[in-house]
C-alpha atoms as a PDB file:
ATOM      1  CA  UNK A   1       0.000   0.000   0.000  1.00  0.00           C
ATOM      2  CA  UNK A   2       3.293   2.603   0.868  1.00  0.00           C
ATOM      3  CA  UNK A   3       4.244   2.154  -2.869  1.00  0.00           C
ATOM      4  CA  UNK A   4       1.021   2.671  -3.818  1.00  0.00           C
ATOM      5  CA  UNK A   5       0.481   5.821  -2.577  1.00  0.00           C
ATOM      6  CA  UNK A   6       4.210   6.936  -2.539  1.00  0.00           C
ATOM      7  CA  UNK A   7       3.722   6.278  -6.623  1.00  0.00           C
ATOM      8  CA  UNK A   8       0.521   8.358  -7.055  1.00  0.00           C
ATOM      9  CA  UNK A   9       2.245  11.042  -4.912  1.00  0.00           C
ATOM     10  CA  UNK A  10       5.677  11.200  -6.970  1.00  0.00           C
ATOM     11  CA  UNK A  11       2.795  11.911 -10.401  1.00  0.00           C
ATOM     12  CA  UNK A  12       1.179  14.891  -8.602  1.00  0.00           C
ATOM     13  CA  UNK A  13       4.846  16.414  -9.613  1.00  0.00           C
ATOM     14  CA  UNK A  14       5.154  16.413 -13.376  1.00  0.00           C
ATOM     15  CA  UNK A  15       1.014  17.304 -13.514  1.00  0.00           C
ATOM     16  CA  UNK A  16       1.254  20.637 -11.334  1.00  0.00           C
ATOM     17  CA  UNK A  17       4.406  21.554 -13.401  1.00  0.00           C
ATOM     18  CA  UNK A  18       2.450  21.034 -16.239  1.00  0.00           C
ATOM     19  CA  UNK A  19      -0.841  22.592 -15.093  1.00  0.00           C
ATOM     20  CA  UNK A  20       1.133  25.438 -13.783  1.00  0.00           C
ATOM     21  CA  UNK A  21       2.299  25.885 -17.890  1.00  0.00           C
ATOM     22  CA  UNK A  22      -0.560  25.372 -19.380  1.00  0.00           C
ATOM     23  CA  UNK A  23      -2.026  28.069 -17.245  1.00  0.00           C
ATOM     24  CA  UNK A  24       0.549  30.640 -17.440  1.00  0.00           C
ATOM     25  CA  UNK A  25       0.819  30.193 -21.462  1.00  0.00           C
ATOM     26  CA  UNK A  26      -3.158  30.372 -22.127  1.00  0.00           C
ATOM     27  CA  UNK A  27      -3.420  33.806 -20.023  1.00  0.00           C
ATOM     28  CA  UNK A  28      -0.838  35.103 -22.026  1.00  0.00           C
ATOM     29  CA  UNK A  29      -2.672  34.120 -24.979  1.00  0.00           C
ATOM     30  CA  UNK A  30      -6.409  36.305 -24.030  1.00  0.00           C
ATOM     31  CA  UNK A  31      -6.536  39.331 -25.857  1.00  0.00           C
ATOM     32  CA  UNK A  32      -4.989  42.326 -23.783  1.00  0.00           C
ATOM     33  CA  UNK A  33      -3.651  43.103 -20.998  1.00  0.00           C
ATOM     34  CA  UNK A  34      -3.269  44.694 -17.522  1.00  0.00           C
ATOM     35  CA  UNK A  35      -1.883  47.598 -18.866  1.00  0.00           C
ATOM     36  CA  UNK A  36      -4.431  47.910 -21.823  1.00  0.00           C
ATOM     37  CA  UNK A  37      -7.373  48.147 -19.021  1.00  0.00           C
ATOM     38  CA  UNK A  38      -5.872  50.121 -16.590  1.00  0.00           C
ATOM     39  CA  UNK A  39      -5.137  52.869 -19.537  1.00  0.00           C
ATOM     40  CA  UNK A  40      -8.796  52.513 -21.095  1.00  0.00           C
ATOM     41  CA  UNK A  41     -10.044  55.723 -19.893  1.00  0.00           C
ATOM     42  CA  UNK A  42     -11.235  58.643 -21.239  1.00  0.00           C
ATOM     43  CA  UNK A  43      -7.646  59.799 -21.460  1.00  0.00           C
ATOM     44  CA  UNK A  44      -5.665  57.335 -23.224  1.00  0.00           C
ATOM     45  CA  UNK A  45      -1.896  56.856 -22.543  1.00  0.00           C
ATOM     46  CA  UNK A  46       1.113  56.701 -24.841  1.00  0.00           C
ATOM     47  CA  UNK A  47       2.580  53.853 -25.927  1.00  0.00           C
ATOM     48  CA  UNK A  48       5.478  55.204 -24.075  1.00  0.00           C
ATOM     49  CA  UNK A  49       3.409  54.972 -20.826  1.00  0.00           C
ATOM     50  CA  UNK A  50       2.481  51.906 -20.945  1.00  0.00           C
ATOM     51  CA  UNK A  51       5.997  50.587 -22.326  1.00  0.00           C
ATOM     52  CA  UNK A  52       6.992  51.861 -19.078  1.00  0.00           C
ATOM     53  CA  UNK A  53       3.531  50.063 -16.875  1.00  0.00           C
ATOM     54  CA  UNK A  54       4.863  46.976 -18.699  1.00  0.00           C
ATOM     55  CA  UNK A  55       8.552  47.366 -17.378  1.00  0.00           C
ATOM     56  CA  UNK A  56       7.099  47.929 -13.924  1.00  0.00           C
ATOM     57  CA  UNK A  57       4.959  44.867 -14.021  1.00  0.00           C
ATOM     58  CA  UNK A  58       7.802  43.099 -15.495  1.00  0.00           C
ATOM     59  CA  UNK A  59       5.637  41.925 -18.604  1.00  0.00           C
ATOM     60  CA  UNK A  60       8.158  43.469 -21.145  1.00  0.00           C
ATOM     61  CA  UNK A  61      10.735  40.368 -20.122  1.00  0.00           C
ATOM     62  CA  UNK A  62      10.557  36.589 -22.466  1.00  0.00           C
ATOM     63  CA  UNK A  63       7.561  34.309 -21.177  1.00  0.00           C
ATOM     64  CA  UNK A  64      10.093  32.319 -20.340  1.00  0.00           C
ATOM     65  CA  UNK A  65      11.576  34.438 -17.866  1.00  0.00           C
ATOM     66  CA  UNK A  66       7.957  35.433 -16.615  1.00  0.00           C
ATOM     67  CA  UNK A  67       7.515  31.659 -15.839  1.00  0.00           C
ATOM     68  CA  UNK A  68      10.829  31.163 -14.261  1.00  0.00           C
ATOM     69  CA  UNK A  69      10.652  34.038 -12.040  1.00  0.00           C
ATOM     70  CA  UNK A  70       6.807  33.006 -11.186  1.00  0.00           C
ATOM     71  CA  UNK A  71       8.149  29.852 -10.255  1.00  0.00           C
ATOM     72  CA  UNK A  72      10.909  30.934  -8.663  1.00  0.00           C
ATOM     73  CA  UNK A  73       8.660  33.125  -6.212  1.00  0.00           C
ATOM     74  CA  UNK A  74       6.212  30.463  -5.892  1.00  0.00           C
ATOM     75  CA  UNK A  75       9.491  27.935  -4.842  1.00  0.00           C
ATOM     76  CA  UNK A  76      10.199  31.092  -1.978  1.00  0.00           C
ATOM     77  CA  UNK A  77       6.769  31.015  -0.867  1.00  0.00           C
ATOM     78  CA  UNK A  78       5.850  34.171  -2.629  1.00  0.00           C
ATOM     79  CA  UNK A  79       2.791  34.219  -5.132  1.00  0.00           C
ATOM     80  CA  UNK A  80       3.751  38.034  -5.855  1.00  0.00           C
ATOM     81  CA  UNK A  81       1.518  41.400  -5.605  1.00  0.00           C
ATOM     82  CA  UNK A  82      -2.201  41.796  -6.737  1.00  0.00           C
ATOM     83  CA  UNK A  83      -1.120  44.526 -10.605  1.00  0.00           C
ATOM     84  CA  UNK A  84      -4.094  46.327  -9.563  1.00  0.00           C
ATOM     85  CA  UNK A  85      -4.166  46.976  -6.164  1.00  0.00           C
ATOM     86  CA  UNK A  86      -0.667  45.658  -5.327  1.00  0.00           C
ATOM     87  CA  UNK A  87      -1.698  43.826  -2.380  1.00  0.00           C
ATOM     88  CA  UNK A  88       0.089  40.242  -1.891  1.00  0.00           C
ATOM     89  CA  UNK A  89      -1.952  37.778  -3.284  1.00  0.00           C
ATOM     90  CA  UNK A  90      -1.334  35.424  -0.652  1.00  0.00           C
ATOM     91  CA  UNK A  91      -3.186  37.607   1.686  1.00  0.00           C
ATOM     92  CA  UNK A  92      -5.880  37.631  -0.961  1.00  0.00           C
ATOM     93  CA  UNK A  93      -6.303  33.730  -1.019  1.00  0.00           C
ATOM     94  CA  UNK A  94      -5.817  33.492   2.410  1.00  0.00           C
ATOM     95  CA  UNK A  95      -8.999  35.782   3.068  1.00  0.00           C
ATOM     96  CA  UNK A  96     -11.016  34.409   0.493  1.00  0.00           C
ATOM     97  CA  UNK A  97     -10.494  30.698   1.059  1.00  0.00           C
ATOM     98  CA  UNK A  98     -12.902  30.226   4.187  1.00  0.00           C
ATOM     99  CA  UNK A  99     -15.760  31.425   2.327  1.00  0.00           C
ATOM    100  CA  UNK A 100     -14.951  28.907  -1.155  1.00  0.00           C
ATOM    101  CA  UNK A 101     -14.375  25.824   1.677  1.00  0.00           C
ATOM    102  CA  UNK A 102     -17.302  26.065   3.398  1.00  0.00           C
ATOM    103  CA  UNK A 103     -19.303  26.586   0.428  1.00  0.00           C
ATOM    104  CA  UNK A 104     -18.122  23.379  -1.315  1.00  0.00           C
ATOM    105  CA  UNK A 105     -18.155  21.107   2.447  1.00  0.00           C
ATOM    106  CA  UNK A 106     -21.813  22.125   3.217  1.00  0.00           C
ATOM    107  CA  UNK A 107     -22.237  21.061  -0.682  1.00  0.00           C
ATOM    108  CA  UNK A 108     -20.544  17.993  -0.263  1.00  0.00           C
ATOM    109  CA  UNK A 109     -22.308  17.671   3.296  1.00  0.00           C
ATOM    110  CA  UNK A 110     -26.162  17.730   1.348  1.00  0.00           C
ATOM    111  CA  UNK A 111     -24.580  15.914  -1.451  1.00  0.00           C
ATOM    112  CA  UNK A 112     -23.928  13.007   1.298  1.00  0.00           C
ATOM    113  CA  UNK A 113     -26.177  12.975   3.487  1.00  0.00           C
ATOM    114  CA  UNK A 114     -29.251  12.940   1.489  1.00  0.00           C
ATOM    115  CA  UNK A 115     -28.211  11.644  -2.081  1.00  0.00           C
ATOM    116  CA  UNK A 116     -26.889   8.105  -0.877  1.00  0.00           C
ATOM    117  CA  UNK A 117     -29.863   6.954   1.402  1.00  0.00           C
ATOM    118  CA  UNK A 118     -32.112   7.831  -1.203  1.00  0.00           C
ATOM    119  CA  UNK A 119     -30.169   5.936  -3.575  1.00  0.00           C
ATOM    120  CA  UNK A 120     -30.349   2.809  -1.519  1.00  0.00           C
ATOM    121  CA  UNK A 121     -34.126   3.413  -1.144  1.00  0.00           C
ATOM    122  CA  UNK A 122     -34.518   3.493  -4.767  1.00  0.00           C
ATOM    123  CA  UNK A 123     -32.292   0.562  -5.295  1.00  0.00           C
ATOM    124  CA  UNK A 124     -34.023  -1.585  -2.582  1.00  0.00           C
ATOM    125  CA  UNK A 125     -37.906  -0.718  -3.405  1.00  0.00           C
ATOM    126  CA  UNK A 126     -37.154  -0.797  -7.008  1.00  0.00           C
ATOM    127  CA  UNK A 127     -40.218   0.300  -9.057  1.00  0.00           C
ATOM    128  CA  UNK A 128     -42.030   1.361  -5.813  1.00  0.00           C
ATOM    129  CA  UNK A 129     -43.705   5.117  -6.334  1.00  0.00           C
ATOM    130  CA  UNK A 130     -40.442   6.392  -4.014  1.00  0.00           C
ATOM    131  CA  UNK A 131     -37.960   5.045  -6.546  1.00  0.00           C
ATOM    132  CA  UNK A 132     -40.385   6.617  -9.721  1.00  0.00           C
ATOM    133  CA  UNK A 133     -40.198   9.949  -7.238  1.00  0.00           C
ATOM    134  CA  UNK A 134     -36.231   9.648  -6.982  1.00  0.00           C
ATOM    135  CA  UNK A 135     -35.613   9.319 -10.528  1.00  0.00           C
ATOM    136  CA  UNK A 136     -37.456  12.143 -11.696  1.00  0.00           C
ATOM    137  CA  UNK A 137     -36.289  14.172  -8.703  1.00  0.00           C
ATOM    138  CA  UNK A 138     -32.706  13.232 -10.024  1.00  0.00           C
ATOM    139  CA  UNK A 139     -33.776  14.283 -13.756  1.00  0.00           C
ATOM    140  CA  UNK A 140     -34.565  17.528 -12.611  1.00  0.00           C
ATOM    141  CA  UNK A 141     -31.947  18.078 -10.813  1.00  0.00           C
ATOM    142  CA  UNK A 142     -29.421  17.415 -13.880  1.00  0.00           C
ATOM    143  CA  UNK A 143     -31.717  19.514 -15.748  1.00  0.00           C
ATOM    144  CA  UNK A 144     -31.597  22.829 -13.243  1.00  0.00           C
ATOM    145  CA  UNK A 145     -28.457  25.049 -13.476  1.00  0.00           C
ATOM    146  CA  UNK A 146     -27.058  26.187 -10.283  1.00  0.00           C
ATOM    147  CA  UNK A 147     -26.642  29.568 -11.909  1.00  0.00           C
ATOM    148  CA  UNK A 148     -30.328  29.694 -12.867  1.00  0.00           C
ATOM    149  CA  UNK A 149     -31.341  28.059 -10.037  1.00  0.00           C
ATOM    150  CA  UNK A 150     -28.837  30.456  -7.715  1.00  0.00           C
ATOM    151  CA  UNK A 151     -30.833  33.481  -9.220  1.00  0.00           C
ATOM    152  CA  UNK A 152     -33.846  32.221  -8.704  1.00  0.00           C
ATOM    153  CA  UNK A 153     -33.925  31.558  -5.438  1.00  0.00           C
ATOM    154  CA  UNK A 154     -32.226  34.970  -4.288  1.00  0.00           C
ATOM    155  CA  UNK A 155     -34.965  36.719  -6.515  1.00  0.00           C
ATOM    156  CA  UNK A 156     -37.366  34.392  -4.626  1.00  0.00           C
ATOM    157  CA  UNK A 157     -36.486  35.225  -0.935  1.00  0.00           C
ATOM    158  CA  UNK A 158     -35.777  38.602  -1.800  1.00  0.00           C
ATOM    159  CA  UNK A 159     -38.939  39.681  -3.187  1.00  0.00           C
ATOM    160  CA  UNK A 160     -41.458  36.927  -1.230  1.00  0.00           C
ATOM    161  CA  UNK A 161     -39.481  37.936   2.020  1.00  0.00           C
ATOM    162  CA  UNK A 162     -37.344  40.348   1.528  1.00  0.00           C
ATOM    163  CA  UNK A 163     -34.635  38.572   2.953  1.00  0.00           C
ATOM    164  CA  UNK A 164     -30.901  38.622   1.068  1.00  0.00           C
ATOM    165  CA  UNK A 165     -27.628  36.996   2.682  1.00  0.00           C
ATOM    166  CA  UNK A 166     -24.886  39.227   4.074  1.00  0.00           C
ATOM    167  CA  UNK A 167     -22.467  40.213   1.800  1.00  0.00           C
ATOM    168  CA  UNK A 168     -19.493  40.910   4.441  1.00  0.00           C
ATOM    169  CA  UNK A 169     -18.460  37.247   5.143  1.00  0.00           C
ATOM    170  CA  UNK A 170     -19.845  36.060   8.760  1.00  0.00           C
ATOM    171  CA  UNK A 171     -17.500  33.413  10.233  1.00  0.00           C
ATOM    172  CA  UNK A 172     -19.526  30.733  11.993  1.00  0.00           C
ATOM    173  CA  UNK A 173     -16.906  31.378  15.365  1.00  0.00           C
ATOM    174  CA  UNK A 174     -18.589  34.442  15.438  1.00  0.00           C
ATOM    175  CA  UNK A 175     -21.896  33.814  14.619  1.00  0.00           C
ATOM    176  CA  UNK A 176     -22.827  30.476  13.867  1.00  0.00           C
ATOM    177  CA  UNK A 177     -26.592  30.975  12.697  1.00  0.00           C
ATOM    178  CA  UNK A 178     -25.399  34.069  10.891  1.00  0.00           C
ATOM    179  CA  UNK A 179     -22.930  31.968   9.051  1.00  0.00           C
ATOM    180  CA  UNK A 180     -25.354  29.310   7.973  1.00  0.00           C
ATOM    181  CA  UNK A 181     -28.106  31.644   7.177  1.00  0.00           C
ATOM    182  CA  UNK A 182     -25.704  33.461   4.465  1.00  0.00           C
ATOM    183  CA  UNK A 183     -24.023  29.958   3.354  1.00  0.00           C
ATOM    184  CA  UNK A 184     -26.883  27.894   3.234  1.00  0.00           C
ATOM    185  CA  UNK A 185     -28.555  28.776  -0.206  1.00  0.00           C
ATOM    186  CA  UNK A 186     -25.765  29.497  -2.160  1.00  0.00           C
ATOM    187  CA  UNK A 187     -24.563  25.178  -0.939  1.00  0.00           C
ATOM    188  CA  UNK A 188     -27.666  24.368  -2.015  1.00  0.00           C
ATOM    189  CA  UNK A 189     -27.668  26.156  -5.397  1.00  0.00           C
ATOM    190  CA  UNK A 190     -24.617  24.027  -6.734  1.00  0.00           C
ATOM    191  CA  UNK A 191     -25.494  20.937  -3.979  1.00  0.00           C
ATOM    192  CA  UNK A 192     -28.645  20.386  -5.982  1.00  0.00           C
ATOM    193  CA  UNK A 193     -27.304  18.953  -9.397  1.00  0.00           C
ATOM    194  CA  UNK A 194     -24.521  16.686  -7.028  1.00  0.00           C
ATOM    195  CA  UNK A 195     -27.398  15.222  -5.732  1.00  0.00           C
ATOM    196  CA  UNK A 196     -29.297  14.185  -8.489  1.00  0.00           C
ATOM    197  CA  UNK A 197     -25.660  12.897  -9.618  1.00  0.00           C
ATOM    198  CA  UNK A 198     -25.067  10.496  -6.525  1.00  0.00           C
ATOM    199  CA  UNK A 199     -28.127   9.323  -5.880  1.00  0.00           C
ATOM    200  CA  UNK A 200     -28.336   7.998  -9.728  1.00  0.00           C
ATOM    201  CA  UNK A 201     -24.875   6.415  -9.400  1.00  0.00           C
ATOM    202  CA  UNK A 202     -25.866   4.925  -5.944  1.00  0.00           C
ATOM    203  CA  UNK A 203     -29.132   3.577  -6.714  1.00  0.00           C
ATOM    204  CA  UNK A 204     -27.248   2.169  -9.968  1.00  0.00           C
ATOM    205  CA  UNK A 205     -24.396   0.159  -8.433  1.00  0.00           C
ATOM    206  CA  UNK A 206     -26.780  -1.160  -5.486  1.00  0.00           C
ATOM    207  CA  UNK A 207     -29.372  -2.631  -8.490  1.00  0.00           C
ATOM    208  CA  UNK A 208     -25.734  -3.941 -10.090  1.00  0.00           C
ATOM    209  CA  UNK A 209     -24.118  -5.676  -6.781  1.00  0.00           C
ATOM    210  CA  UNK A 210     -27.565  -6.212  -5.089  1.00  0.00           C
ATOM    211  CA  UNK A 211     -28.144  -9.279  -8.838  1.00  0.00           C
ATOM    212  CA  UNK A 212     -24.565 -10.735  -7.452  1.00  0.00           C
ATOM    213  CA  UNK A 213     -24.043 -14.494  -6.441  1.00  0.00           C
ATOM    214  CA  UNK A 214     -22.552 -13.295  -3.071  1.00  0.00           C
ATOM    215  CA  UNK A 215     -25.389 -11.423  -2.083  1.00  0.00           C
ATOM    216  CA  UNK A 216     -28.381 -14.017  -2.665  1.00  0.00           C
ATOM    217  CA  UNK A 217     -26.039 -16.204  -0.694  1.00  0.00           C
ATOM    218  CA  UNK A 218     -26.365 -14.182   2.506  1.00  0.00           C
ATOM    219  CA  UNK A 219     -30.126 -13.884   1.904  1.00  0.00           C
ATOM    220  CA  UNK A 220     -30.041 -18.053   1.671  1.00  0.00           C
ATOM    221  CA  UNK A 221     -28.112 -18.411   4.715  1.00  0.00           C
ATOM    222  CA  UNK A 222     -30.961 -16.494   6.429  1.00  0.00           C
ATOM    223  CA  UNK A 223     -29.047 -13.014   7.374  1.00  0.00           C
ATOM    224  CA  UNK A 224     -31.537 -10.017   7.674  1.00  0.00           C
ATOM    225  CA  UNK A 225     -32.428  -7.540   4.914  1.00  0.00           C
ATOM    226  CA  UNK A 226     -30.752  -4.894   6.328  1.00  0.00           C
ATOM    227  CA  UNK A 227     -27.678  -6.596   7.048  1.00  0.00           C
ATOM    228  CA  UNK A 228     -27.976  -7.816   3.258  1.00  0.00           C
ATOM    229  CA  UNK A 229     -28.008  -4.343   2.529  1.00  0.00           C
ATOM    230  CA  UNK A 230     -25.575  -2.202   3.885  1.00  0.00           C
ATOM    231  CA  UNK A 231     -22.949  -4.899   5.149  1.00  0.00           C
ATOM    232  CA  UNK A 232     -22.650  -6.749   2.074  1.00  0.00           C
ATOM    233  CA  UNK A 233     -24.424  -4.497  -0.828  1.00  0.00           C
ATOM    234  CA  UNK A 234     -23.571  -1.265   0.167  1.00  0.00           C
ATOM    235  CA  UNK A 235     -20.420  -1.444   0.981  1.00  0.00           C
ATOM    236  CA  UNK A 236     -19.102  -2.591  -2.229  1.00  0.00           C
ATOM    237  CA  UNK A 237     -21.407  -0.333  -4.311  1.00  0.00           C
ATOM    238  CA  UNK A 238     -19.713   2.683  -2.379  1.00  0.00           C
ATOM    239  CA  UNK A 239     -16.349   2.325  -4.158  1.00  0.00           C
ATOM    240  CA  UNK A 240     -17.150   3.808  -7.730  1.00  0.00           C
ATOM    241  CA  UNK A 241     -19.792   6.529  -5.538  1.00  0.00           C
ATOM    242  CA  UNK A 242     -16.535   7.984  -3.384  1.00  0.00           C
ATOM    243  CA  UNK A 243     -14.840   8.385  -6.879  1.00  0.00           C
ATOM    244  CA  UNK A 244     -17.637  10.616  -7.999  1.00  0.00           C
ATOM    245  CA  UNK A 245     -17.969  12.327  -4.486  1.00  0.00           C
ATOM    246  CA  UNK A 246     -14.509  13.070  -4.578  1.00  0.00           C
ATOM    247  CA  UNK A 247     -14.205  14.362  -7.968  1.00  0.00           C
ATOM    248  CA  UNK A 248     -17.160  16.982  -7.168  1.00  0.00           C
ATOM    249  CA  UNK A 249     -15.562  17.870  -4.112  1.00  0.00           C
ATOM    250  CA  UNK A 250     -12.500  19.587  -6.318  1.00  0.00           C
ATOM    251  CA  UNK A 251     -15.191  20.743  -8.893  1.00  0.00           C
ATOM    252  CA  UNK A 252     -16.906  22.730  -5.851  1.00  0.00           C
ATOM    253  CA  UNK A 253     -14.211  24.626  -5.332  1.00  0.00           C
ATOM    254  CA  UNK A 254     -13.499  25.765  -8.505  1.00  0.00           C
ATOM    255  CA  UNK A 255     -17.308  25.522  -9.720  1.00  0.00           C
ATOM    256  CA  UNK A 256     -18.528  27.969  -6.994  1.00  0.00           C
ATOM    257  CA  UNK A 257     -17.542  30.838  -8.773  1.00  0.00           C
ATOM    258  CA  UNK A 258     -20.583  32.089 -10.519  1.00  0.00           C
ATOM    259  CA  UNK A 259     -22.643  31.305  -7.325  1.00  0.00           C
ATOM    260  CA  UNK A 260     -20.386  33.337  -5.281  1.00  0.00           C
ATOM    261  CA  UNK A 261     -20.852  36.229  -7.717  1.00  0.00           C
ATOM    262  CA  UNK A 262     -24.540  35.622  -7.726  1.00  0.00           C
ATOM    263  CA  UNK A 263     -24.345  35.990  -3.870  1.00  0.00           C
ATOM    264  CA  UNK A 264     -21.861  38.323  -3.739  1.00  0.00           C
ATOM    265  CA  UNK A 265     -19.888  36.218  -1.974  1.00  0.00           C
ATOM    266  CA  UNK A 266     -15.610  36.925  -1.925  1.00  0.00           C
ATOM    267  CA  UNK A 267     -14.448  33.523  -2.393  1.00  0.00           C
ATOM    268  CA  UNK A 268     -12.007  32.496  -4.237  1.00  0.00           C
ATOM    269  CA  UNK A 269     -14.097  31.649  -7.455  1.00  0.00           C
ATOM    270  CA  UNK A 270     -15.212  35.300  -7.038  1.00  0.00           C
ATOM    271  CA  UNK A 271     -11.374  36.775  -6.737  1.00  0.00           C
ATOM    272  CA  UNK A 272     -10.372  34.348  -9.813  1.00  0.00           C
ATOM    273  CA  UNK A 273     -13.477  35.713 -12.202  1.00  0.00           C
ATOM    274  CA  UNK A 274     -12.496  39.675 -10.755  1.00  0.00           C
ATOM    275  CA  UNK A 275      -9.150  38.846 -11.808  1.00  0.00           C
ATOM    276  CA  UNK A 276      -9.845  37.548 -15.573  1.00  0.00           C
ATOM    277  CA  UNK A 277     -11.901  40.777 -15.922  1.00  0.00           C
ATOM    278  CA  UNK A 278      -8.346  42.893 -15.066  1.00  0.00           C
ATOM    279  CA  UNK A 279      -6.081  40.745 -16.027  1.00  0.00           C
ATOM    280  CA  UNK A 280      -4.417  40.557 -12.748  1.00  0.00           C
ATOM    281  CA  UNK A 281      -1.790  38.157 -14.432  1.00  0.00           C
ATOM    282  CA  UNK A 282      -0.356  37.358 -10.415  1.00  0.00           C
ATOM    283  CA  UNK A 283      -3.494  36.511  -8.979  1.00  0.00           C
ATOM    284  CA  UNK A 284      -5.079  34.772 -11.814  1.00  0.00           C
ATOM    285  CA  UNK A 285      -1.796  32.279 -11.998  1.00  0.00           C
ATOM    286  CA  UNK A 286      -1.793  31.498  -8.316  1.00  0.00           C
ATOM    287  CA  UNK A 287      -5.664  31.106  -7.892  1.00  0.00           C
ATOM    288  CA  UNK A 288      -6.273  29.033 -11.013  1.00  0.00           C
ATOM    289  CA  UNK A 289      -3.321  26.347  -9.909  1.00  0.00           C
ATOM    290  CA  UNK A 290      -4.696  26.491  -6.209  1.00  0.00           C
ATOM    291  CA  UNK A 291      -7.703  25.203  -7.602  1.00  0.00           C
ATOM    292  CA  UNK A 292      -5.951  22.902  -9.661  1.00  0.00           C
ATOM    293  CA  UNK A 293      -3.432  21.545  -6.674  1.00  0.00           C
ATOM    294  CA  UNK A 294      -6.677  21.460  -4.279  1.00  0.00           C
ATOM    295  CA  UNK A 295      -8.763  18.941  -7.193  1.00  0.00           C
ATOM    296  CA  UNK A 296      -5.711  16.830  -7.806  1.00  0.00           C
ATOM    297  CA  UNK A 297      -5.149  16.294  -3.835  1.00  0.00           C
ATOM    298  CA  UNK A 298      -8.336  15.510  -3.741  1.00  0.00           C
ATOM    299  CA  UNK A 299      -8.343  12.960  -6.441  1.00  0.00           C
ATOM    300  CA  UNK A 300      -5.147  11.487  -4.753  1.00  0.00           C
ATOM    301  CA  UNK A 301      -6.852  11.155  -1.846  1.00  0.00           C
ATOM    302  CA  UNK A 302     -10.013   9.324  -4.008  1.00  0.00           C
ATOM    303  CA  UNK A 303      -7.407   7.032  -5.747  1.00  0.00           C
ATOM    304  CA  UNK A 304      -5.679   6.147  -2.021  1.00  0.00           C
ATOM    305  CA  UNK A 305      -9.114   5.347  -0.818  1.00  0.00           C
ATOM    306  CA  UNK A 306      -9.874   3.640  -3.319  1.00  0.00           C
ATOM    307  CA  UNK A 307      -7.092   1.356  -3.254  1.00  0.00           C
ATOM    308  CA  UNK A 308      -7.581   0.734   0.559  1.00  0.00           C
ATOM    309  CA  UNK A 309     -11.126  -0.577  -0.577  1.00  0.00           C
ATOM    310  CA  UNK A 310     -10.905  -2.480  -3.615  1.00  0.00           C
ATOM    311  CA  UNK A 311      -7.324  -3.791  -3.103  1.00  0.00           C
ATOM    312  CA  UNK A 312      -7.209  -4.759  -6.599  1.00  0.00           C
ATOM    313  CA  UNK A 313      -6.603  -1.106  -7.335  1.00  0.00           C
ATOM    314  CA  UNK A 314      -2.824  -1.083  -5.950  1.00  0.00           C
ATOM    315  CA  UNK A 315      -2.232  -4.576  -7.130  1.00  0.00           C
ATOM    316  CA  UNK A 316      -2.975  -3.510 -10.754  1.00  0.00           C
END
């Protein structure tokens, strides 16, 4: 099992090195730049102004020099300075993380807790008018948006009961209830198509392992439905269901962004989108591949869990 995981660990190296290229050449490649924004006014500037913004910013050097030097910084610890507002973008991160976290672990959280029991459910009264219910409840959940449905709802509460969330972030050390009041929705809004995800890859696998040999022998030898159920069934239809768990856990982060805007929430999905729209080259580069290092830990720690339950994962 130590090689196992010491060999999916050595491959996170060559993938962030890559990720971190493919990054840093594609935002060279949009259209424009820092400078070209910043000087869009009513008053434009000379080229020899903003030969001498790009100098400052250090954009007048190779690419390849850009990259080395990012990488370089990032090797010291230092992610560099916000080019519009000049404040270090690890201070940025760091403030907006809490708010992107909690959103996607109260996602993951609903996602759970609700989408796996009523997958068994379905599975086990197959046909039944709460497996029907559960199937088109998990059509229209693939079918809503969490934009559209993110909109909706705020236009909903604020007009029925005019009620919006906070925008200033409330920690839930401070004020627990506060917290969850302004989280709550916006979880929901991108929860909802997770759901409808899980609990149609749940209820499939149980149908799939509940037909095996292994299981109609425990119901011969007389064991009880429910341990039928969730010590034999369940806990081998789990295995492919954490995979897909897992893999929306690192899409949350990085797939919260529009809801955050929605909500005007500063999370990091928000800080990445505000930083496309100014081409804030430094914090676009460090928040894109913190999202990227965040969903490949994640998927290592899928693949290591994996292998601890099927064993014929670290064997292959």
């Amino acid at each position: 099992m130590s090689k196992y995981i010491l060999r999916r660990i050595l491959l996170l190296v060559p993938t962030l090195i890559g990720m971190s290229i493919l990054i840093f050449v594609m935002l060279r490649l949009l259209p424009g730049d820092v400078v070209d924004i910043m000087t869009a006014g009513d008053t434009p500037a000379s080229n020899e102004q903003k030969r001498q913004l790009r100098e400052a910013f250090g954009l007048d050097k190779p690419m390849p020099l850009q990259y080395l030097n990012w990488l370089g910084g990032m090797a010291k610890g230092d992610l560099g300075r916000s080019l519009r507002t000049r404040e270090s973008v690890t201070a940025i991160l760091v403030r907006s993380l809490p708010v992107t976290i909690e959103i996607a672990v109260l996602a993951a959280l609903m996602t759970t807790l609700s989408a796996i029991p009523l997958g068994v459910l379905s599975a086990v009264r197959r046909d039944a008018s709460v497996d029907y219910w559960s199937r088109v409840a998990g059509l229209v959940g693939l079918s809503l948006p969490n934009f559209w449905l993110a909109t909706l709802v705020l236009l909903f509460t604020s007009l029925w009961f005019h009620w919006v969330p906070q925008i200033n972030y409330v920690s839930p050390f401070v004020d627990p209830l506060g917290n969850l009041a302004q989280m709550l929705i916006p979880a929901a809004a991108i929860a909802l198509r997770e759901m409808a995800t899980v609990m149609r890859m749940t209820r499939t696998m149980m149908l799939e392992v509940l037909r095996q040999d292994y299981v109609r022998t425990a119901r011969a030898k007389g064991a009880a439905e429910k341990a039928v159920v969730y010590r034999h069934a369940l806990q081998n239809a789990l295995i492919p269901v954490i995979s897909i768990i897992g893999f929306q856990v690192g899409g949350l982060m990085g797939g919260s962004a529009i809801v955050e805007v929605i909500f005007g929430l500063n999370g990091i999905g928000n800080t990445f989108v505000q930083g496309i729209f100014n081409r804030d080259y430094p914090l676009i580069q460090a928040a894109a591949l913190f999202l990227a290092t965040i969903f490949v830990v994640i998927n290592l720690c899928v693949d290591v869990l994996y292998g601890y339950l099927d064993p014929r994962v670290k064997l292959a």
